[in-house]
Protein backbone atom coordinates (compact mmCIF):
# COMPACT_ATOMS: atom_id res chain seq x y z
CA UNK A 1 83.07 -33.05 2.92
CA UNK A 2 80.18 -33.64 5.46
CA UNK A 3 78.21 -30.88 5.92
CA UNK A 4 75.16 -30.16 9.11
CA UNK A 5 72.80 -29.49 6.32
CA UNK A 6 73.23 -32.29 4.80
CA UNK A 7 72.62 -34.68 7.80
CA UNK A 8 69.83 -36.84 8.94
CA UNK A 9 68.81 -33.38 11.07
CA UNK A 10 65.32 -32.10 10.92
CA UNK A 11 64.08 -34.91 8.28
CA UNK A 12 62.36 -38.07 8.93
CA UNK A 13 64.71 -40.56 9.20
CA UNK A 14 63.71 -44.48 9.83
CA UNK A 15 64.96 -46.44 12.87
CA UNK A 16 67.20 -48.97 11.74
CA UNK A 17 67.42 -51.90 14.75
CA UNK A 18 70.03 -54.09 13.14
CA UNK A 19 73.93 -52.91 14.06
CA UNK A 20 74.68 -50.39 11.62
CA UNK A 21 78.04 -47.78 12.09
CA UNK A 22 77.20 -46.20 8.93
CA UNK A 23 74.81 -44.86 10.39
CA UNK A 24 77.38 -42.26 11.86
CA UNK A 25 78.09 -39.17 10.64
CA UNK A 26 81.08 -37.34 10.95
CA UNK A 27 81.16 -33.34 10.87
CA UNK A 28 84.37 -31.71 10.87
CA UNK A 29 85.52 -29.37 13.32
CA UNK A 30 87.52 -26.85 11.30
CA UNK A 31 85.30 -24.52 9.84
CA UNK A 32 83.71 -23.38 13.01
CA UNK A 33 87.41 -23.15 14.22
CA UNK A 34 88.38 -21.03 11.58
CA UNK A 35 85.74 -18.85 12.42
CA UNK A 36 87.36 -18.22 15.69
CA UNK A 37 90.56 -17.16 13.91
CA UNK A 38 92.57 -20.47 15.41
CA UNK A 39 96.13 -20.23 13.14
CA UNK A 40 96.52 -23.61 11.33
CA UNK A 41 99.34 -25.99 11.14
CA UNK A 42 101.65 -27.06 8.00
CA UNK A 43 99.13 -29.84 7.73
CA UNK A 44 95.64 -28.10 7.50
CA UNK A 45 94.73 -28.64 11.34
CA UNK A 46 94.01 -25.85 13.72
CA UNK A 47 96.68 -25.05 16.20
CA UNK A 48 94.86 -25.52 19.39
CA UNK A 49 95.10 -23.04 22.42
CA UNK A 50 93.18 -25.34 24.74
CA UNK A 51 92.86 -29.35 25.35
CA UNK A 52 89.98 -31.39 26.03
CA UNK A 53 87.45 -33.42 25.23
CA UNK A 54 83.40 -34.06 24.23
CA UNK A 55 81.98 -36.18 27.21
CA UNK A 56 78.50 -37.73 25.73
CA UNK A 57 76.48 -40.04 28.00
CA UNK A 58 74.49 -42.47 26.46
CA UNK A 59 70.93 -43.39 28.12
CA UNK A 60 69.32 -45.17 26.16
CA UNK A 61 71.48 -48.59 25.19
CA UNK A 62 70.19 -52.18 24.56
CA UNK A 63 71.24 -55.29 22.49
CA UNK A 64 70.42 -58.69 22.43
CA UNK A 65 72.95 -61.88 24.28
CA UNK A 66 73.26 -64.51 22.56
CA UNK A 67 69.87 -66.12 23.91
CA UNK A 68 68.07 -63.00 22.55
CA UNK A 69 66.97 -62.00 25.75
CA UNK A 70 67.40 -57.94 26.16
CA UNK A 71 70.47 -56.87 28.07
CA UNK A 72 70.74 -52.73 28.90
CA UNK A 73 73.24 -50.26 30.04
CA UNK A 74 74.39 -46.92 29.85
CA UNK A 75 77.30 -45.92 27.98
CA UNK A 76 79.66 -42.61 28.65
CA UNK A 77 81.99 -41.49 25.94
CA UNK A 78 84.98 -39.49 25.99
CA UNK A 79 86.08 -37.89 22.56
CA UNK A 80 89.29 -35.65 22.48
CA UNK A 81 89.01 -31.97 21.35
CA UNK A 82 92.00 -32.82 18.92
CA UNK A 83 89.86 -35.57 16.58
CA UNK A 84 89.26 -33.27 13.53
CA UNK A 85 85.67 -34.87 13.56
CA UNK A 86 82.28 -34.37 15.59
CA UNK A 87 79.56 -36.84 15.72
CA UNK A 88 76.20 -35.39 14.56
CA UNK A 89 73.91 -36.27 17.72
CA UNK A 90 71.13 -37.49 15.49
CA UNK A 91 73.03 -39.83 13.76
CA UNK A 92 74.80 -41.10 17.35
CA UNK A 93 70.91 -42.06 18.30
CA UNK A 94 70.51 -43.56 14.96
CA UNK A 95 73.34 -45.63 15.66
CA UNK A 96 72.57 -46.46 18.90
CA UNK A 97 69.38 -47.62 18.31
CA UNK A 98 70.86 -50.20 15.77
CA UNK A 99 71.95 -52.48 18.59
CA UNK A 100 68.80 -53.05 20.17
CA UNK A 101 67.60 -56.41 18.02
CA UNK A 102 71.36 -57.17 17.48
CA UNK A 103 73.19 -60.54 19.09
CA UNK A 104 76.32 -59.95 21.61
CA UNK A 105 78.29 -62.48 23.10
CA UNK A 106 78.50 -59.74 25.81
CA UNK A 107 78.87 -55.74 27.08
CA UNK A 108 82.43 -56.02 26.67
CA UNK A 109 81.95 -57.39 22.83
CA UNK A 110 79.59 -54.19 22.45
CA UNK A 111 82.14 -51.51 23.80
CA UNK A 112 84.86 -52.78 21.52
CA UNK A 113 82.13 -52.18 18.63
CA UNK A 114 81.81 -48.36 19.66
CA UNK A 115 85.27 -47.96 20.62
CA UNK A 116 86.24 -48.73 17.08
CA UNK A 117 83.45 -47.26 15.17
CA UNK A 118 83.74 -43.61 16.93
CA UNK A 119 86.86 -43.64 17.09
CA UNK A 120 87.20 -44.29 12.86
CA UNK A 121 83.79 -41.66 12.76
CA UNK A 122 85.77 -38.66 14.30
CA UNK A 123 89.13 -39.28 12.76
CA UNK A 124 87.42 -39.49 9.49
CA UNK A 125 89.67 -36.96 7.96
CA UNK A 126 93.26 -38.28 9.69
CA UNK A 127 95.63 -39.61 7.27
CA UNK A 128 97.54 -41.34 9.30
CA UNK A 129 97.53 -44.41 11.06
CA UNK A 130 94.44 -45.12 13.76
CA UNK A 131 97.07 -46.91 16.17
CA UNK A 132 98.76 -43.40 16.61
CA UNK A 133 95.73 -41.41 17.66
CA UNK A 134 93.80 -41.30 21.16
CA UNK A 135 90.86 -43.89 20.97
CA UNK A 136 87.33 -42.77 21.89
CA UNK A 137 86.98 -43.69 25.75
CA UNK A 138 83.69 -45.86 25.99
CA UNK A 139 82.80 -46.67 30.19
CA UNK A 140 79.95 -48.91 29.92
CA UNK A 141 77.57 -48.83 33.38
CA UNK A 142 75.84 -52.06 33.86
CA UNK A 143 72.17 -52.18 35.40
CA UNK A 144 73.96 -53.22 39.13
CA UNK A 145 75.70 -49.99 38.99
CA UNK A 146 72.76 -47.28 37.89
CA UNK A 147 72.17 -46.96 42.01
CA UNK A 148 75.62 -45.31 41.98
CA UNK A 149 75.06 -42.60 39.46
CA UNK A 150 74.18 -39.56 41.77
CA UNK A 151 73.16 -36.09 40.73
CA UNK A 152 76.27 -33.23 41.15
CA UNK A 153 75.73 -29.75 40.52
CA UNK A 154 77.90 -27.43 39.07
CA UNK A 155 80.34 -26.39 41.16
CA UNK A 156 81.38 -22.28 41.81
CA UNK A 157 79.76 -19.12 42.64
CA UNK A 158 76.37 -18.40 41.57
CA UNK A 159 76.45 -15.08 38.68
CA UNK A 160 72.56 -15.92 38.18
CA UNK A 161 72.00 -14.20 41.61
CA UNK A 162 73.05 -11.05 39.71
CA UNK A 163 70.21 -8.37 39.02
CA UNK A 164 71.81 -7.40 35.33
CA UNK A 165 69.80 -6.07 32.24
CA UNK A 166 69.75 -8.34 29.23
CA UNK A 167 68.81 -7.21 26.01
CA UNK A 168 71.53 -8.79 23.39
CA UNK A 169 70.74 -12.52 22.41
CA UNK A 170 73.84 -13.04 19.80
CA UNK A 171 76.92 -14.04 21.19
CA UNK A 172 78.22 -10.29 22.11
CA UNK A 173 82.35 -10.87 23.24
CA UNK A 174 82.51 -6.87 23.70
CA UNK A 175 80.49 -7.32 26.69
CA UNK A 176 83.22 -8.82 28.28
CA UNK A 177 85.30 -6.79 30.88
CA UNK A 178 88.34 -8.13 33.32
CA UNK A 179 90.06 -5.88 35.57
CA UNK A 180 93.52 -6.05 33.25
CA UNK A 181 95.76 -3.59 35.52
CA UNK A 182 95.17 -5.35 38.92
CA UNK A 183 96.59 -8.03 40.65
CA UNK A 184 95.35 -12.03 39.72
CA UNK A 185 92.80 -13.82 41.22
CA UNK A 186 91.46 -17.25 41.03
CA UNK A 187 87.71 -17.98 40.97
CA UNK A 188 85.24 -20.46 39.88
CA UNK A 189 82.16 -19.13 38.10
CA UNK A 190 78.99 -21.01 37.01
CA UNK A 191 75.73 -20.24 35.58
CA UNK A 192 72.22 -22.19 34.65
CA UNK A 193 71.35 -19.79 31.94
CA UNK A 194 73.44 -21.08 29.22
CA UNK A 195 70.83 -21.52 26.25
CA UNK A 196 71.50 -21.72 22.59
CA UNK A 197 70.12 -23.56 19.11
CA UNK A 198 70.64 -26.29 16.81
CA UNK A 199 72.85 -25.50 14.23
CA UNK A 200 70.64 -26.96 11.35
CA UNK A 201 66.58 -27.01 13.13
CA UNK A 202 66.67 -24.34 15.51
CA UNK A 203 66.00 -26.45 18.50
CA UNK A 204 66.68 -24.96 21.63
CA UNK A 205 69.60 -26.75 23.53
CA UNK A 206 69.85 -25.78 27.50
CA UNK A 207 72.61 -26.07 30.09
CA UNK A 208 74.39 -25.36 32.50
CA UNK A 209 78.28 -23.68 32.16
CA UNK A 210 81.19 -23.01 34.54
CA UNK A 211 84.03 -20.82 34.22
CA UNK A 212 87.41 -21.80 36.35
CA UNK A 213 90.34 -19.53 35.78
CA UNK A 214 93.46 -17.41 36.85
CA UNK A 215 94.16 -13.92 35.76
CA UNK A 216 92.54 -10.36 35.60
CA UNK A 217 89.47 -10.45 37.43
CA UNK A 218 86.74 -11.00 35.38
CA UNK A 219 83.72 -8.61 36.09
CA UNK A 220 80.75 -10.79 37.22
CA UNK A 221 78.09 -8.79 35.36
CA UNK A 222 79.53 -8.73 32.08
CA UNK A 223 80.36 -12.45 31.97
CA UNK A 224 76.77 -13.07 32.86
CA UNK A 225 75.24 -10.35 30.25
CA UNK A 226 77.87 -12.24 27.92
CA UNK A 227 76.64 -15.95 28.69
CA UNK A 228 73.06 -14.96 27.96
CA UNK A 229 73.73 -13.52 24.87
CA UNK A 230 73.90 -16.77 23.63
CA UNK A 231 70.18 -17.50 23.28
CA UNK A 232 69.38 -16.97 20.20
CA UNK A 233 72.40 -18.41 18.90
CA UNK A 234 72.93 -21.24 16.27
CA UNK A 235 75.63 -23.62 17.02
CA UNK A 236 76.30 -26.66 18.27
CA UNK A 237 77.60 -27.65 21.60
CA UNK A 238 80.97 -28.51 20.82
CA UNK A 239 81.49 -25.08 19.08
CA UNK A 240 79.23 -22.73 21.13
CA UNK A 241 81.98 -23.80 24.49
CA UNK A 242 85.14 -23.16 21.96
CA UNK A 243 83.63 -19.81 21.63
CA UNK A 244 82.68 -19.01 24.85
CA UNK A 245 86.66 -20.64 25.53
CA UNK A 246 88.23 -18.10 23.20
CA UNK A 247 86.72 -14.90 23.79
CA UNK A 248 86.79 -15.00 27.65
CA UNK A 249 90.80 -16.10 26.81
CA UNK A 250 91.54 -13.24 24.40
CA UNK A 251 89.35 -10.72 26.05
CA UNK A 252 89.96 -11.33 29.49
CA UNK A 253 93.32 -12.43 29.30
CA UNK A 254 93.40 -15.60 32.18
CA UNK A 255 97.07 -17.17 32.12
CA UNK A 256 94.59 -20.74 33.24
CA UNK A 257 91.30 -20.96 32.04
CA UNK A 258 88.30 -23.78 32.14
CA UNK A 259 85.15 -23.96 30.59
CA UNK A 260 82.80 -26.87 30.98
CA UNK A 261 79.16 -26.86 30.21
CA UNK A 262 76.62 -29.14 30.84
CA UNK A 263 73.89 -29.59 28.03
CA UNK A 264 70.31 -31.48 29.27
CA UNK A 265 69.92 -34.61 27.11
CA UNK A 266 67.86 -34.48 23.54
CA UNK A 267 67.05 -38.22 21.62
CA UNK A 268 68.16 -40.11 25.20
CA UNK A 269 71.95 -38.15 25.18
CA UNK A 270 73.63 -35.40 27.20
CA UNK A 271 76.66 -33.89 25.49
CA UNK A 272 79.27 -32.10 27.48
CA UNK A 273 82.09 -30.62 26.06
CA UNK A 274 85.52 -29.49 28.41
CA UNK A 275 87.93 -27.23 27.27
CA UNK A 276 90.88 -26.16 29.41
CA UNK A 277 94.08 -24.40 29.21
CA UNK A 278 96.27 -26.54 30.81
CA UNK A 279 96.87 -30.36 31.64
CA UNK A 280 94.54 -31.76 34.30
CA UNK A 281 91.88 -34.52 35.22
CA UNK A 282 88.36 -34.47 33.39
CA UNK A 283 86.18 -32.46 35.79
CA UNK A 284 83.18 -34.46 37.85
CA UNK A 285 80.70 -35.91 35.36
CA UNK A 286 77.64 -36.80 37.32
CA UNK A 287 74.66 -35.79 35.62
CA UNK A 288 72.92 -32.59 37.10
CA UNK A 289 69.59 -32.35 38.30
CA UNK A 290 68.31 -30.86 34.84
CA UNK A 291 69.97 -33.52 33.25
């Protein structure tokens, strides 16, 4: 089994510029689950309290036509929570950087390519057919469309405006308080202060998070205290939202609850994983102005 440490992370690693999906490498999602205490299914898999997906976008894409003149475009993926697989970012730039002295007949020819390899990457471990599993969604944004990609910040009301003390830099869920006996509310929450590490080199990733939800109110101060105490924190993106995700939902007790954060871009991509409660439309993905 794949493991972070054991990925192209944190070593020299050549640029290969001939197509290459090997270069991908799968990680899989379950151990970091099971950290979280998610129960398992008959078959191994973690029963999931939320749905979802990883939204990546892709900046820096090129490839050859068939005339081997240079053809560019950026690329936005969708990967479902449920794929028992992650994509180590490293080796996503790896492979992405493979097209660039590559022939295609055309854009279309190169989003079947990535549809198919990340969608076999992060259903590595499935044992069951491919054609009964959600695809990878790949939107491909050709050059005539990059004047319509605007800059959208998070949505909600602002906790960084609150004057709090912050001395606890590991994720801290006990910090957490809601307002259990009273009467539900709805609100929309965001902050800019969301900062935590690579898993494997310690790299600082930054972002952006908001919190949508329904239940208990959730006491502004604490969820703030609770979001910085992320910043010394090793995990990847993917993971450190599932966590964020299941303590606010077991220690807060929402009956709806979002969380979707934002991540600025390292190696030319943005990651930004959604997790939500219940069924409903992927939130606005316009980059934000850190991004």
């Amino acid at each position: 089994m794949n493991s972070p440490e054991q990925s192209s992370l944190g070593r020299p690693t050549p640029y290969t510029d001939h197509y290459d999906p090997s270069l991908l490498y799968p990680l899989p999602r379950q151990a970091k689950r099971d950290e979280l205490g998610l129960l398992r299914a008959q078959d191994g898999s973690s029963v999931l309290p939320f749905m979802g997906a990883d939204i990546w976008t892709v900046y820096e894409l090129s490839w050859l036509n068939l005339k081997g003149k240079p053809q560019v475009a950026l690329a936005k993926l969708v990967i479902p929570c449920e794929t028992p697989c992650i994509v180590e970012s490293k080796s996503m730039k790896l492979y992405f950087n493979s097209f660039s002295q590559s022939k295609f007949e055309s854009a279309k020819a190169v989003q079947e390519k990535i549809i198919h390899d990340l969608s076999s990457c992060v259903w590595k471990t499935h044992s069951g057919s491919m054609s009964a599993v959600p695809l990878v969604g790949v939107e491909m944004v050709d050059v005539k469309d990059f004047h319509l990609q605007t800059f959208h910040e998070l949505e909600g009301e602002d906790l960084d405006r609150l004057d709090i003390e912050c001395n606890v830099y590991q994720p801290a869920p006990q910090l957490l308080r809601a307002e259990l006996d009273r009467a539900p509310v709805t609100e929309v929450l965001c902050s800019q202060l969301l900062k935590s590490n690579c898993l494997v080199t310690g790299q600082p990733d930054w972002g952006s998070i908001q919190i949508s939800y329904t239940g208990p109110q959730i006491d502004q101060a604490s969820l703030l205290a609770y979001l910085v105490s992320f910043r010394e924190h090793n995990e990847f993106h993917e993971q450190c939202v599932e966590r964020v995700f299941m303590d606010v939902w077991s220690r807060c007790r929402p009956s709806k609850l979002s969380v979707y954060a934002r991540y600025t871009r390292r190696g030319g991509i943005d990651i930004n994983p959604f997790r939500t409660s219940h069924p409903q439309a992927l939130p606005n993905t316009s980059r934000t102005a850190r991004q």
